[in-house]
PDB file of N, CA and C in Angstrom:
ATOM      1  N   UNK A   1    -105.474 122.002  94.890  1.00  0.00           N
ATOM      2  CA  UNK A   1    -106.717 122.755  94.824  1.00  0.00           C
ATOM      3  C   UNK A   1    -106.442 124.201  94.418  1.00  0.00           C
ATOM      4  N   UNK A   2    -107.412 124.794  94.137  1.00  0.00           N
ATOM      5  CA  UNK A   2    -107.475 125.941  93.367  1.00  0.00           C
ATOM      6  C   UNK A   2    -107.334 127.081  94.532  1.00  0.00           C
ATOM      7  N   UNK A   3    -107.991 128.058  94.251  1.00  0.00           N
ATOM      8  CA  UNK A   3    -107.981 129.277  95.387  1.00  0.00           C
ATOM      9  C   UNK A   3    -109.476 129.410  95.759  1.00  0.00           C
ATOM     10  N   UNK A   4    -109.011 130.057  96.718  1.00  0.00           N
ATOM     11  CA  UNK A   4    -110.504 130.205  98.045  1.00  0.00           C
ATOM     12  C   UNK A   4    -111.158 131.150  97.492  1.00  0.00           C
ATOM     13  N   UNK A   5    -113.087 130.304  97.413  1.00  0.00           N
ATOM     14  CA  UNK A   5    -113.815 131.333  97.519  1.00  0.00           C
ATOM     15  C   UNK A   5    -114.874 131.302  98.577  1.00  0.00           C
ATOM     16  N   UNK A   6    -115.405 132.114  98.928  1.00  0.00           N
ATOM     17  CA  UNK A   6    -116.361 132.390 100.148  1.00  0.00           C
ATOM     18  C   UNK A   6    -118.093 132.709  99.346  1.00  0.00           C
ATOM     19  N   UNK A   7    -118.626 131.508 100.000  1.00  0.00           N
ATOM     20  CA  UNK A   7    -119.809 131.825  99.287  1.00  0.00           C
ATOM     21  C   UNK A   7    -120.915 131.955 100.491  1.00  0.00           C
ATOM     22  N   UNK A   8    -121.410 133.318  99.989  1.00  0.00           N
ATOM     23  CA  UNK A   8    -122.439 133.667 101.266  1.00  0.00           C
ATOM     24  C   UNK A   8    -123.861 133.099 100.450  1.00  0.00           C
ATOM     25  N   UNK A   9    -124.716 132.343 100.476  1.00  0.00           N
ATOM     26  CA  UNK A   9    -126.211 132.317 100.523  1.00  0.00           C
ATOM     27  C   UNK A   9    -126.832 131.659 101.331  1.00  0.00           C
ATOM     28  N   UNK A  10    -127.937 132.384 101.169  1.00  0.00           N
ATOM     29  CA  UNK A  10    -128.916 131.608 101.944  1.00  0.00           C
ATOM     30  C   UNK A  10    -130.213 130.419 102.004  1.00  0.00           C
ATOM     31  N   UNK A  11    -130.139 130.315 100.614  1.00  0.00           N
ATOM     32  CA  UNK A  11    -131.017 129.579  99.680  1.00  0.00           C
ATOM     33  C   UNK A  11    -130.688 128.391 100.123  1.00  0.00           C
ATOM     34  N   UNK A  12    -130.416 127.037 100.511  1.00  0.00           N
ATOM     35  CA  UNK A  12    -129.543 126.151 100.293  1.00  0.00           C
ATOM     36  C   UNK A  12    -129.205 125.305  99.394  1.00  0.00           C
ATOM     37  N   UNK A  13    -130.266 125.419  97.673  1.00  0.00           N
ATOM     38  CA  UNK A  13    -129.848 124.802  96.751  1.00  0.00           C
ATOM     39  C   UNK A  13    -128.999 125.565  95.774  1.00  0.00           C
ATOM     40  N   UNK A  14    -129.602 126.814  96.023  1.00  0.00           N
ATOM     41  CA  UNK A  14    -128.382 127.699  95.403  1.00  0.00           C
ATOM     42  C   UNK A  14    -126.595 127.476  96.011  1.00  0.00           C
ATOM     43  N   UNK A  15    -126.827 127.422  97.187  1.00  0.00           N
ATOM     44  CA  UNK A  15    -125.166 127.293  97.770  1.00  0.00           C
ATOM     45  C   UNK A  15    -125.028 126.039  97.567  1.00  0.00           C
ATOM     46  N   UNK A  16    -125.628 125.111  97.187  1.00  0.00           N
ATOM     47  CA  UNK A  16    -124.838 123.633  96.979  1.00  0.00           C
ATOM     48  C   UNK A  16    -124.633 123.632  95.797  1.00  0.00           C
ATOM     49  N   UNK A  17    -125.611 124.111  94.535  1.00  0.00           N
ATOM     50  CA  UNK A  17    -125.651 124.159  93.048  1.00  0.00           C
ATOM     51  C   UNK A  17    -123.470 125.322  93.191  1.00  0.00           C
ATOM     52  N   UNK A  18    -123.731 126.530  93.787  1.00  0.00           N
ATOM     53  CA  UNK A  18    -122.704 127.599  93.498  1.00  0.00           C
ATOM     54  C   UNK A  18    -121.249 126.480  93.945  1.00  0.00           C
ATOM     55  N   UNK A  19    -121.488 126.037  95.427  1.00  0.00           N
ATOM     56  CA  UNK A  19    -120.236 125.180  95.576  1.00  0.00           C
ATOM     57  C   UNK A  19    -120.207 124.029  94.449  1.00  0.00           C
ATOM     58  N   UNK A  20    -120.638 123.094  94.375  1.00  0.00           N
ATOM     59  CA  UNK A  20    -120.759 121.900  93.506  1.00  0.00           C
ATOM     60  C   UNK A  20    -120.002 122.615  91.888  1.00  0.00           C
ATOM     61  N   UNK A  21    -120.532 123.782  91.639  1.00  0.00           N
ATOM     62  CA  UNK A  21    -120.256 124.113  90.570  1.00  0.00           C
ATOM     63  C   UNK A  21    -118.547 124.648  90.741  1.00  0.00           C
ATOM     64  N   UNK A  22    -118.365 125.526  91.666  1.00  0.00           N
ATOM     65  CA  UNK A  22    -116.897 125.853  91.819  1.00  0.00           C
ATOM     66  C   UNK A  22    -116.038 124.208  92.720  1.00  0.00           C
ATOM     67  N   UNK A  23    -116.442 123.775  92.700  1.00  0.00           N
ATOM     68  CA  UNK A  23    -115.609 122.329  93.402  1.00  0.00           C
ATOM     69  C   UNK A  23    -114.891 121.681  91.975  1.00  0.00           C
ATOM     70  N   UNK A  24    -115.865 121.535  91.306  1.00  0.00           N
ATOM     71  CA  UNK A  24    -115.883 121.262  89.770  1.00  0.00           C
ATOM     72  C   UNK A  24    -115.069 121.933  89.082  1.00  0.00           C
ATOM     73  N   UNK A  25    -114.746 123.104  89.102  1.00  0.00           N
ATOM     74  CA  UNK A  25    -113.841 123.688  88.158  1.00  0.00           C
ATOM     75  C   UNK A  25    -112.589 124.196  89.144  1.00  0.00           C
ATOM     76  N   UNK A  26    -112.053 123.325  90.052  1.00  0.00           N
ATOM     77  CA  UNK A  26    -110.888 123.034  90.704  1.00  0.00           C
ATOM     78  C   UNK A  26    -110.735 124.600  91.855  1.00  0.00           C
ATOM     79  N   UNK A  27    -111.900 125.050  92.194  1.00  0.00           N
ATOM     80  CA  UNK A  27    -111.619 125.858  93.351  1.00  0.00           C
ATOM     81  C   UNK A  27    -112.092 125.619  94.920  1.00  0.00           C
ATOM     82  N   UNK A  28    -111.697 126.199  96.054  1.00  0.00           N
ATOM     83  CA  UNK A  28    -112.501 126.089  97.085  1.00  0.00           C
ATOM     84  C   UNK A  28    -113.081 126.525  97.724  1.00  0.00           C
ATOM     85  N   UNK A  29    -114.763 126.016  98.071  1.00  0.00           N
ATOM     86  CA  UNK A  29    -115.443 126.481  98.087  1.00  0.00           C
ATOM     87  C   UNK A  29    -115.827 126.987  99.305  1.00  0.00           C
ATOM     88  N   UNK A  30    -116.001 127.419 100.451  1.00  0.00           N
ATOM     89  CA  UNK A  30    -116.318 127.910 101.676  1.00  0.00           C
ATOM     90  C   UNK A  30    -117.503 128.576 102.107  1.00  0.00           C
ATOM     91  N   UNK A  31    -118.917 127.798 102.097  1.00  0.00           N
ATOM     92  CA  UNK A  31    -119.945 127.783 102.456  1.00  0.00           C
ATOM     93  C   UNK A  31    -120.531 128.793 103.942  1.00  0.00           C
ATOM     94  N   UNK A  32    -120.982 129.856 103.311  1.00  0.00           N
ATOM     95  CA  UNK A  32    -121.548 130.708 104.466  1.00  0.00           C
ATOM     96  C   UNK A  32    -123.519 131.225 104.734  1.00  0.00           C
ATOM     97  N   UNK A  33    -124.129 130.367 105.416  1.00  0.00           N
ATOM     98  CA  UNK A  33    -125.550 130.235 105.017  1.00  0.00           C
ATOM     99  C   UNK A  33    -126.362 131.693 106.180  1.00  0.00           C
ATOM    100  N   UNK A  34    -124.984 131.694 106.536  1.00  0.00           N
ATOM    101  CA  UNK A  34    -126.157 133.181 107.611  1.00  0.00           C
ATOM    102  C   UNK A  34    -125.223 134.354 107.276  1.00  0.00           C
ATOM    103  N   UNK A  35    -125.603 135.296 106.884  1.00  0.00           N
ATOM    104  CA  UNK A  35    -124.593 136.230 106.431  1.00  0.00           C
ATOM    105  C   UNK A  35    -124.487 137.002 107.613  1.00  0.00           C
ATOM    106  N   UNK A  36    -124.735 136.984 108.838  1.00  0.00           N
ATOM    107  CA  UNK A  36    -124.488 137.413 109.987  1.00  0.00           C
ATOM    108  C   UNK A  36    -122.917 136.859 110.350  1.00  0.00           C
ATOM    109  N   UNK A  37    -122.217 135.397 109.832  1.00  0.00           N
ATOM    110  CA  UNK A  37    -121.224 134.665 109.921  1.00  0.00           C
ATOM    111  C   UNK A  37    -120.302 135.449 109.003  1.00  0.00           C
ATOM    112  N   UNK A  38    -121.005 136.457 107.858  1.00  0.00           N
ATOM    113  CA  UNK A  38    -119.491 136.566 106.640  1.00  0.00           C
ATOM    114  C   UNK A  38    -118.953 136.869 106.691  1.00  0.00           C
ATOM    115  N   UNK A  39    -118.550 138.307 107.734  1.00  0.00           N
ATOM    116  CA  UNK A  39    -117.493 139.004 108.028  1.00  0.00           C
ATOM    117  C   UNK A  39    -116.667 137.915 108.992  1.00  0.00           C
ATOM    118  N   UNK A  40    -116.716 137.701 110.072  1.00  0.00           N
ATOM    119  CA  UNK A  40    -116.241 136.929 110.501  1.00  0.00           C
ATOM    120  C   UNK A  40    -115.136 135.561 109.831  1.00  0.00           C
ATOM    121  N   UNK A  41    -116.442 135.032 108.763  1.00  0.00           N
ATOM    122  CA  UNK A  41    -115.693 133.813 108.260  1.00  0.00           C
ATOM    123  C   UNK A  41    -114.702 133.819 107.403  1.00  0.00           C
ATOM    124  N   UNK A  42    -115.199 134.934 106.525  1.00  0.00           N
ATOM    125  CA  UNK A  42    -113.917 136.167 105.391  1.00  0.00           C
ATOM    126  C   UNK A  42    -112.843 136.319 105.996  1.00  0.00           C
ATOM    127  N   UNK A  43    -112.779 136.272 107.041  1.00  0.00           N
ATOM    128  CA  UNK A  43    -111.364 137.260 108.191  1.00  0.00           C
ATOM    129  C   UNK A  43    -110.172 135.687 107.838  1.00  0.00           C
ATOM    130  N   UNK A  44    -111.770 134.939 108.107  1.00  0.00           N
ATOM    131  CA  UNK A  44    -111.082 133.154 108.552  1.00  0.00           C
ATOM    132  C   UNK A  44    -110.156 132.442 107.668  1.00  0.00           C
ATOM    133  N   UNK A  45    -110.851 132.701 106.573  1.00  0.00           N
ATOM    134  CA  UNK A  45    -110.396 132.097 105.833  1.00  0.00           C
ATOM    135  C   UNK A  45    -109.637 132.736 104.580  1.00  0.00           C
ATOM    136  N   UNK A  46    -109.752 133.781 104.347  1.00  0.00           N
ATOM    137  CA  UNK A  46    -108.679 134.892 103.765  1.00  0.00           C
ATOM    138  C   UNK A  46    -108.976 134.536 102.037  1.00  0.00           C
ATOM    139  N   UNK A  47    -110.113 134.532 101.990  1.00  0.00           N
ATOM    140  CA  UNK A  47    -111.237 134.033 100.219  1.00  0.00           C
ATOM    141  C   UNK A  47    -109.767 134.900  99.200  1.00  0.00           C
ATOM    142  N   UNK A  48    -110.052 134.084  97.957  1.00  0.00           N
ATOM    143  CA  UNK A  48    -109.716 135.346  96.802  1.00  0.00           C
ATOM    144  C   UNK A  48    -110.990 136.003  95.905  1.00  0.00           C
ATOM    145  N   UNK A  49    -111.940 135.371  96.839  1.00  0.00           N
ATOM    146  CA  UNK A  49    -113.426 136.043  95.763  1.00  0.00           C
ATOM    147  C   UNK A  49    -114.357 135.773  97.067  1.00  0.00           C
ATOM    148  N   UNK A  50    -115.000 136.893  97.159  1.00  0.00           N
ATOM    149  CA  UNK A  50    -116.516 136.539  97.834  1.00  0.00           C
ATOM    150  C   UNK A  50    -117.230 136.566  97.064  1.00  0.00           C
ATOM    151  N   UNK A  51    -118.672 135.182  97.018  1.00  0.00           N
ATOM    152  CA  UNK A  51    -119.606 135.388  96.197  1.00  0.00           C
ATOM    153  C   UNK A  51    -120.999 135.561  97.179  1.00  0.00           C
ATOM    154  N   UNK A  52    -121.363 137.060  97.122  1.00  0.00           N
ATOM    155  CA  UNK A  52    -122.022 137.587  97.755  1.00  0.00           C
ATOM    156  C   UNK A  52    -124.003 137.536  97.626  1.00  0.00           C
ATOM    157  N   UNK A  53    -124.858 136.562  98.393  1.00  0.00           N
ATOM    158  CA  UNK A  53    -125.940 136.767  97.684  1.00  0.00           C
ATOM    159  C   UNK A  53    -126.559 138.222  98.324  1.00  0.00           C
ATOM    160  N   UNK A  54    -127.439 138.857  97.961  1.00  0.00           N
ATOM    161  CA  UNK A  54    -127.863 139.972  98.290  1.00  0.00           C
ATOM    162  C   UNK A  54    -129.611 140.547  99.503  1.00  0.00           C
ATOM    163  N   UNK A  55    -130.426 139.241  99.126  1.00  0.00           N
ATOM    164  CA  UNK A  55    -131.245 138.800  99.432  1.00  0.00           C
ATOM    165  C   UNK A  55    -130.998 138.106 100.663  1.00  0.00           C
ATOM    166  N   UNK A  56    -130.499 138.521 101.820  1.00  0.00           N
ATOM    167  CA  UNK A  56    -130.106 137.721 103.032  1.00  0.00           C
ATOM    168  C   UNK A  56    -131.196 138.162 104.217  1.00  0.00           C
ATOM    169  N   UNK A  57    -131.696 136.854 104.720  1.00  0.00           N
ATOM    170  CA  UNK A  57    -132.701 137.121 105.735  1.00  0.00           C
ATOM    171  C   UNK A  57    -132.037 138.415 107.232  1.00  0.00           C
ATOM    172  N   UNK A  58    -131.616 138.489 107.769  1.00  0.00           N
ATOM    173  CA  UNK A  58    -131.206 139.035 108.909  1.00  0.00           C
ATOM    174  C   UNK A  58    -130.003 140.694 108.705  1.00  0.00           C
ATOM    175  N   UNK A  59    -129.683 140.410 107.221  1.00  0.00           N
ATOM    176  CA  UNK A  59    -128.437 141.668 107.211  1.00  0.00           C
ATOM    177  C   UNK A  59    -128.559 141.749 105.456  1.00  0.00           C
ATOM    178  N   UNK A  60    -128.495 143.033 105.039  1.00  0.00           N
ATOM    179  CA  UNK A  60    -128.698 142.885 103.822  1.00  0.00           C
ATOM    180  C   UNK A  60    -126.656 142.710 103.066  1.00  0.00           C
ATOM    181  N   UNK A  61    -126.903 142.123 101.801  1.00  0.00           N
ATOM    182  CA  UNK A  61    -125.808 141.755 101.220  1.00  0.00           C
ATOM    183  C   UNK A  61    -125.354 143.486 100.852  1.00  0.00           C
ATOM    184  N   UNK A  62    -125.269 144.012 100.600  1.00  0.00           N
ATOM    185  CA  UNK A  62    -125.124 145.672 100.130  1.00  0.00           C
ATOM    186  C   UNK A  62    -124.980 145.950 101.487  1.00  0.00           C
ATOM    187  N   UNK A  63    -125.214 145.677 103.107  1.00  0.00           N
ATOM    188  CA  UNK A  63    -124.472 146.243 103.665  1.00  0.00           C
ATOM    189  C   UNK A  63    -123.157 145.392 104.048  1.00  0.00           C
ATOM    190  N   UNK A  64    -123.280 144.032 103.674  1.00  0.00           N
ATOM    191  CA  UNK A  64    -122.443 143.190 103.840  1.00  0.00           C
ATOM    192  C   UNK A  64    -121.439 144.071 102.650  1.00  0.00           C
ATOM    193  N   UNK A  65    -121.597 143.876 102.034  1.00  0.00           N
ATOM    194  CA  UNK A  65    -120.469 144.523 100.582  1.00  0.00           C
ATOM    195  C   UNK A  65    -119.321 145.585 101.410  1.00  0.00           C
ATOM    196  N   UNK A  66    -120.444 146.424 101.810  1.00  0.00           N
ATOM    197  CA  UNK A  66    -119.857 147.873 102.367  1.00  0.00           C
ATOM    198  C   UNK A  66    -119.113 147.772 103.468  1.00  0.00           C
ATOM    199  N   UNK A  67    -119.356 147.056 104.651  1.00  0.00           N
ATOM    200  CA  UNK A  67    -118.253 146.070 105.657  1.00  0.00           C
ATOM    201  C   UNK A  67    -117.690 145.826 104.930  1.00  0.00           C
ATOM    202  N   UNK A  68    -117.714 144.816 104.439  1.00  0.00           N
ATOM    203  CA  UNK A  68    -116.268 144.135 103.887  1.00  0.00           C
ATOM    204  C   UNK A  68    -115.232 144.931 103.042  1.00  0.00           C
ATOM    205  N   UNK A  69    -115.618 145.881 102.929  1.00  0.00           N
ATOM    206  CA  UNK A  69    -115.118 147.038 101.871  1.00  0.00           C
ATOM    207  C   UNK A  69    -114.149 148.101 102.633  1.00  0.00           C
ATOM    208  N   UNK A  70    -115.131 147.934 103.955  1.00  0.00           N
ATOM    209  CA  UNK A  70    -114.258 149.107 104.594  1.00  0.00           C
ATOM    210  C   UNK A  70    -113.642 148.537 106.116  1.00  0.00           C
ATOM    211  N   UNK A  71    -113.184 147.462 105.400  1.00  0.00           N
ATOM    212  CA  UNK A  71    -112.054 146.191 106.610  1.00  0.00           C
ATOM    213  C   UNK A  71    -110.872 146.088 106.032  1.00  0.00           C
ATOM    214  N   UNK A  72    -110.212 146.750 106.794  1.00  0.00           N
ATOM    215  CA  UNK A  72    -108.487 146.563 106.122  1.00  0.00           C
ATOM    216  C   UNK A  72    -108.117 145.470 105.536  1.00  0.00           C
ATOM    217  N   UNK A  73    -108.553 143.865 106.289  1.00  0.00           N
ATOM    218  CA  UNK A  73    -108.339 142.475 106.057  1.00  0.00           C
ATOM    219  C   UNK A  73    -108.980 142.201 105.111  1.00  0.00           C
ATOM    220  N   UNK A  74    -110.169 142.866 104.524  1.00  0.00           N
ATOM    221  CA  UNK A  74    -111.159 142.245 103.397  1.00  0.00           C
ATOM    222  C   UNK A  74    -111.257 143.051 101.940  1.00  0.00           C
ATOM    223  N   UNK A  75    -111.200 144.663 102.463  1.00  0.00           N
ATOM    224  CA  UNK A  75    -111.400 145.440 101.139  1.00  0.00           C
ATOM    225  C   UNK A  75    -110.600 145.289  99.726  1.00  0.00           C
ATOM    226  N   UNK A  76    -109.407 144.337  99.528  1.00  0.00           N
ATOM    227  CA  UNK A  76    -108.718 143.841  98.546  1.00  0.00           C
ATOM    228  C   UNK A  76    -109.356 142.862  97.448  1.00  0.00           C
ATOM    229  N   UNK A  77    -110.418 142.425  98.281  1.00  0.00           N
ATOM    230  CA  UNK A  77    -111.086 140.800  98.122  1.00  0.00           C
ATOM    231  C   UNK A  77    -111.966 141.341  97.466  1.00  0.00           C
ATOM    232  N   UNK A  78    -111.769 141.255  96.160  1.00  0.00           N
ATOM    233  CA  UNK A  78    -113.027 141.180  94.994  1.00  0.00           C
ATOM    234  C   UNK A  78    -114.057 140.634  95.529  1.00  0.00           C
ATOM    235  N   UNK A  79    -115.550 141.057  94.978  1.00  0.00           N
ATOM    236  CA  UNK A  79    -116.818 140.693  95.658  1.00  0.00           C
ATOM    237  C   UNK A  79    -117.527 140.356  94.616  1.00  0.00           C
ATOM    238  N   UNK A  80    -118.517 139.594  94.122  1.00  0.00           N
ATOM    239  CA  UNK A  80    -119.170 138.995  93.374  1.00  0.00           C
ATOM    240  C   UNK A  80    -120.385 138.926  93.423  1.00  0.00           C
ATOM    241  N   UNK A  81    -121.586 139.940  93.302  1.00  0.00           N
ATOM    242  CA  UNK A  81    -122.878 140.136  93.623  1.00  0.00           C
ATOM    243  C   UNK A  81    -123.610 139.252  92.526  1.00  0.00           C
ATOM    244  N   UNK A  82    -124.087 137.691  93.601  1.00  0.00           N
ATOM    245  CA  UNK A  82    -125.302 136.903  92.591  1.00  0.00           C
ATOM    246  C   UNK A  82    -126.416 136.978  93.189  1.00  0.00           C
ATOM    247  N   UNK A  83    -127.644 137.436  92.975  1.00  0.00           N
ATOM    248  CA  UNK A  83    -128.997 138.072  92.708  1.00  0.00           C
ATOM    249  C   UNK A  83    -129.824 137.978  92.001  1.00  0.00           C
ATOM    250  N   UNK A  84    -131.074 138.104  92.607  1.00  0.00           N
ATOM    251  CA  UNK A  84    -132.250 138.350  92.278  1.00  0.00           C
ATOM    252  C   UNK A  84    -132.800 139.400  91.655  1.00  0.00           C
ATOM    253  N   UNK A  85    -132.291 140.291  92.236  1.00  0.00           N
ATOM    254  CA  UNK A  85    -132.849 141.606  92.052  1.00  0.00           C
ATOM    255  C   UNK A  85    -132.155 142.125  90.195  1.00  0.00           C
ATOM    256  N   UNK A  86    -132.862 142.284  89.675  1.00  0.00           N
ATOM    257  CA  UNK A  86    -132.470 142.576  88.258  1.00  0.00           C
ATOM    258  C   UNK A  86    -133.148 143.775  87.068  1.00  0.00           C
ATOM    259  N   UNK A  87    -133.672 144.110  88.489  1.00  0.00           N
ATOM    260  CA  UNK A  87    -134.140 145.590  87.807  1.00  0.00           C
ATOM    261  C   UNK A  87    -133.409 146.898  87.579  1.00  0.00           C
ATOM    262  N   UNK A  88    -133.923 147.879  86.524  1.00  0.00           N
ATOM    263  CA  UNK A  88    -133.286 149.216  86.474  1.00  0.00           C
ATOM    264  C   UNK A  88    -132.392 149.867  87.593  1.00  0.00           C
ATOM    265  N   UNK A  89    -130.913 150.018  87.426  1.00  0.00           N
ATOM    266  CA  UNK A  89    -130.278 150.465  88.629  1.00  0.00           C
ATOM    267  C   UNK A  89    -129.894 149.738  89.827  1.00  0.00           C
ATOM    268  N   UNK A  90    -130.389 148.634  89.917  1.00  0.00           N
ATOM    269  CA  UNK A  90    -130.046 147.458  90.833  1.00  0.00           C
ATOM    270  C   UNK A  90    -128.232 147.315  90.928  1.00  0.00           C
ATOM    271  N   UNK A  91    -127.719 147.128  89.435  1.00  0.00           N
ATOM    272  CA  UNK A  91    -126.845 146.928  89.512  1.00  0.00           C
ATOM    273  C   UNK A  91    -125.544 147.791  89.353  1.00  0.00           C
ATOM    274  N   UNK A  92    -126.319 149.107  89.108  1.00  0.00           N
ATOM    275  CA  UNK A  92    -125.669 149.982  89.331  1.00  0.00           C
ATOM    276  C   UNK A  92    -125.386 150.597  90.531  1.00  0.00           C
ATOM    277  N   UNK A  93    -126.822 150.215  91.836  1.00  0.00           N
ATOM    278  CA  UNK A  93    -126.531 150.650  93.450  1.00  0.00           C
ATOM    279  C   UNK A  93    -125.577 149.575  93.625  1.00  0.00           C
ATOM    280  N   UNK A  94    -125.399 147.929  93.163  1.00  0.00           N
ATOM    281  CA  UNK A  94    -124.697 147.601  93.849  1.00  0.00           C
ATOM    282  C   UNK A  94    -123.224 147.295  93.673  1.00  0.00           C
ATOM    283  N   UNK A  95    -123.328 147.380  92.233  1.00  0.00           N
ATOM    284  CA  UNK A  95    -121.383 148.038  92.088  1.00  0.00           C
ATOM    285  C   UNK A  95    -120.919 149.246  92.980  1.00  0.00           C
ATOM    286  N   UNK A  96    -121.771 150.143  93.273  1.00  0.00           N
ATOM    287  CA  UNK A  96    -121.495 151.509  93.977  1.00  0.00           C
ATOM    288  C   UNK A  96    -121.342 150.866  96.062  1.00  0.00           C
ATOM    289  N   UNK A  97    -122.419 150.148  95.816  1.00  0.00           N
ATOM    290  CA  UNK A  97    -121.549 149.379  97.457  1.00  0.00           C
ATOM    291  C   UNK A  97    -120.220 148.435  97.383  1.00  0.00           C
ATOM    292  N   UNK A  98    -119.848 148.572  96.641  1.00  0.00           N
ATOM    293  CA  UNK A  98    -118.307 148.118  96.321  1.00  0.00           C
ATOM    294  C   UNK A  98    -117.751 146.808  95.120  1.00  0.00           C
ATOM    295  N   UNK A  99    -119.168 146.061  95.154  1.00  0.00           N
ATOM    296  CA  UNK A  99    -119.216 144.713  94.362  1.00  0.00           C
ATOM    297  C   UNK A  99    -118.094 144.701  93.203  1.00  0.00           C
ATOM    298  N   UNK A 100    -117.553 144.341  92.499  1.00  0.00           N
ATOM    299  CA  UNK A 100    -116.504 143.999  91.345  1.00  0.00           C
ATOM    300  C   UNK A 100    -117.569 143.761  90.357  1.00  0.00           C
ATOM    301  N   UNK A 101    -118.096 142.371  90.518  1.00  0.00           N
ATOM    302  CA  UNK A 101    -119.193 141.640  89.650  1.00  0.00           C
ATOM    303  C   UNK A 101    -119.978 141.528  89.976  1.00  0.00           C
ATOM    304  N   UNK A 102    -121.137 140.882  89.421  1.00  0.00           N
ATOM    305  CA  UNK A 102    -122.601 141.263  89.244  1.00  0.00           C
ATOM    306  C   UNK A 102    -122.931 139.737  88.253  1.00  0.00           C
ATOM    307  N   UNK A 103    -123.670 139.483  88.541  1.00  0.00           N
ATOM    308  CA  UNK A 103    -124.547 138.194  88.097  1.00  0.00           C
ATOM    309  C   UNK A 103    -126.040 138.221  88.519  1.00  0.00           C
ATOM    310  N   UNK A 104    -126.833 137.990  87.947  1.00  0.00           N
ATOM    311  CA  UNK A 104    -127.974 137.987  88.257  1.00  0.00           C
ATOM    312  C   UNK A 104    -129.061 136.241  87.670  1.00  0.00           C
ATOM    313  N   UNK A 105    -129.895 135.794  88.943  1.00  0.00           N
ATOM    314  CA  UNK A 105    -130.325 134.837  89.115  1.00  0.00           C
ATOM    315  C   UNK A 105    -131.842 134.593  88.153  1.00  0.00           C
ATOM    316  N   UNK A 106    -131.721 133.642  87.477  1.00  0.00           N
ATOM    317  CA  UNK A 106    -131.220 132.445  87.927  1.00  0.00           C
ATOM    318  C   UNK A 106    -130.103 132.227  86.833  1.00  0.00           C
ATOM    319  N   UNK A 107    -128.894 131.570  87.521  1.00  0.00           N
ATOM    320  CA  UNK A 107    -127.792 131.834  86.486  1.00  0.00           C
ATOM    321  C   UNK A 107    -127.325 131.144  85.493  1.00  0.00           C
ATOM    322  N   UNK A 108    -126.493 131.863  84.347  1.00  0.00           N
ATOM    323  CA  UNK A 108    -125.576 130.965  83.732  1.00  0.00           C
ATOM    324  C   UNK A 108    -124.855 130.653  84.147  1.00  0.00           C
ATOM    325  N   UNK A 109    -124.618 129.163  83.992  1.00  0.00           N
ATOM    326  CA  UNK A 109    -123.747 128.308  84.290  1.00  0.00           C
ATOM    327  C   UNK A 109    -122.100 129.144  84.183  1.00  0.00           C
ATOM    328  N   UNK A 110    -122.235 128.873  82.576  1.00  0.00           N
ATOM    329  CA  UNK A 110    -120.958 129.596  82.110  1.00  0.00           C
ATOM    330  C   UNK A 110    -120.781 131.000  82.844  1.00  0.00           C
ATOM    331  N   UNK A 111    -121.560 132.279  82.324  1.00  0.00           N
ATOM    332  CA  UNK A 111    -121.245 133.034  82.951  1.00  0.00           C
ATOM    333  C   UNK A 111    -121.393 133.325  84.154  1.00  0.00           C
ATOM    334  N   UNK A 112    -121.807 132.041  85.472  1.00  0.00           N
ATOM    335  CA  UNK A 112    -121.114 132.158  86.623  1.00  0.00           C
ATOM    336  C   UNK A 112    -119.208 131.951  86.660  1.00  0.00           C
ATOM    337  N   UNK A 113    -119.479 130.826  86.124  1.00  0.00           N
ATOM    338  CA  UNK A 113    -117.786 130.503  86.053  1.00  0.00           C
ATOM    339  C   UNK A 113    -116.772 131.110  85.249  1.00  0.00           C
ATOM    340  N   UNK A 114    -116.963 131.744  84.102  1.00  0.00           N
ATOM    341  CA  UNK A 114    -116.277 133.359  83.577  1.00  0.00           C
ATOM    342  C   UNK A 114    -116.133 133.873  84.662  1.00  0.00           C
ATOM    343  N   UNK A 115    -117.497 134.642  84.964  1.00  0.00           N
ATOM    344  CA  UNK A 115    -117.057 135.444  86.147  1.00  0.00           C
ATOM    345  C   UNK A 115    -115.976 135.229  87.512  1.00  0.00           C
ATOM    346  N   UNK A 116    -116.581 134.131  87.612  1.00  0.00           N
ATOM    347  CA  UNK A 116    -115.304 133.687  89.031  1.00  0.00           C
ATOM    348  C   UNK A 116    -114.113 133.511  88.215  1.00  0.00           C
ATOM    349  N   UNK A 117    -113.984 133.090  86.939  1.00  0.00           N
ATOM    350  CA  UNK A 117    -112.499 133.215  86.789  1.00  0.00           C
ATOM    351  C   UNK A 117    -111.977 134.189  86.515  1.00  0.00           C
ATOM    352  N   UNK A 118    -112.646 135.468  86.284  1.00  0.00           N
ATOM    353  CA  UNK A 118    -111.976 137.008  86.111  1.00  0.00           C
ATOM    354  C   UNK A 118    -111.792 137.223  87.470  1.00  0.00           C
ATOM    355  N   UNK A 119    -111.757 136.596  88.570  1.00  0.00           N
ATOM    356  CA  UNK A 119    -111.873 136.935  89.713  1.00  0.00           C
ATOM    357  C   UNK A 119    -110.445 136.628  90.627  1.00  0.00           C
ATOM    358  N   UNK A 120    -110.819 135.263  90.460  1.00  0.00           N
ATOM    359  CA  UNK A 120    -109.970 134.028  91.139  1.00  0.00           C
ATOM    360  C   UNK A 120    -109.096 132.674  90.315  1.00  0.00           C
TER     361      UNK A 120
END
C-alpha cells in the first residue's frame, strides 16, 4: 500500500467518493467524519497528507489547519484544503492558515489526484 492520508469530511458521500478515489490510486485512506476527532486521529496515525474539508459542522477547518500547524507532531504534514467556498480571497485566507493545497468543490477527479500526488 501506498502512504497515509487523513481525510477529514463531513459530507459522507464526499468522504466515500475522496477515499474510494485515493484507495484506487494505491494510497491509504483514513476516514475522519467529525473534525472534532482530527487532531487527535492525525497524532494516530502519522498521515503524509491531510485532506482537510473546511465547511465542518462543530470546528471550523481553518482553525483545524492552524492546530495542526502549530503541533510539533503535525506541522510537517502537508494539508490539502477541499471546499466549497470558492470565492474572491477564500483561497488566499486559506493558504495563509497554513494549507499547501487548495481544491475547490465540486471536484476534478484528476485534479484531486494531481494534487494528492504533489503531496504524497
Amino acid at each position: 500500500m501506498g502512504k497515509t492520508i487523513l481525510v477529514v469530511e463531513d459530507n459522507e458521500l464526499n468522504l466515500r467518493l475522496f477515499c474510494d478515489l485515493l484507495d484506487a490510486h494505491g494510497y491509504r485512506a483514513h476516514p475522519v467524519r467529525d473534525g472534532r476527532d482530527a487532531v487527535a486521529r492525525a497524532r494516530e496515525v502519522a498521515p503524509d497528507l491531510i485532506i482537510m474539508d473546511i465547511q465542518l459542522p462543530h470546528v471550523s477547518g481553518l482553525d483545524l489547519i492552524k492546530q495542526m500547524k502549530a503541533d510539533d507532531a503535525l506541522k510537517a504534514v502537508p494539508i490539502m484544503a477541499v471546499t466549497a467556498y470558492a470565492g474572491k480571497g477564500d483561497e488566499e485566507q486559506i493558504r495563509a492558515a497554513g494549507a499547501e493545497a487548495y481544491v475547490s468543490k465540486p471536484i476534478s477527479v484528476i485534479k484531486f489526484i494531481e494534487s494528492v500526488g504533489a503531496f504524497a
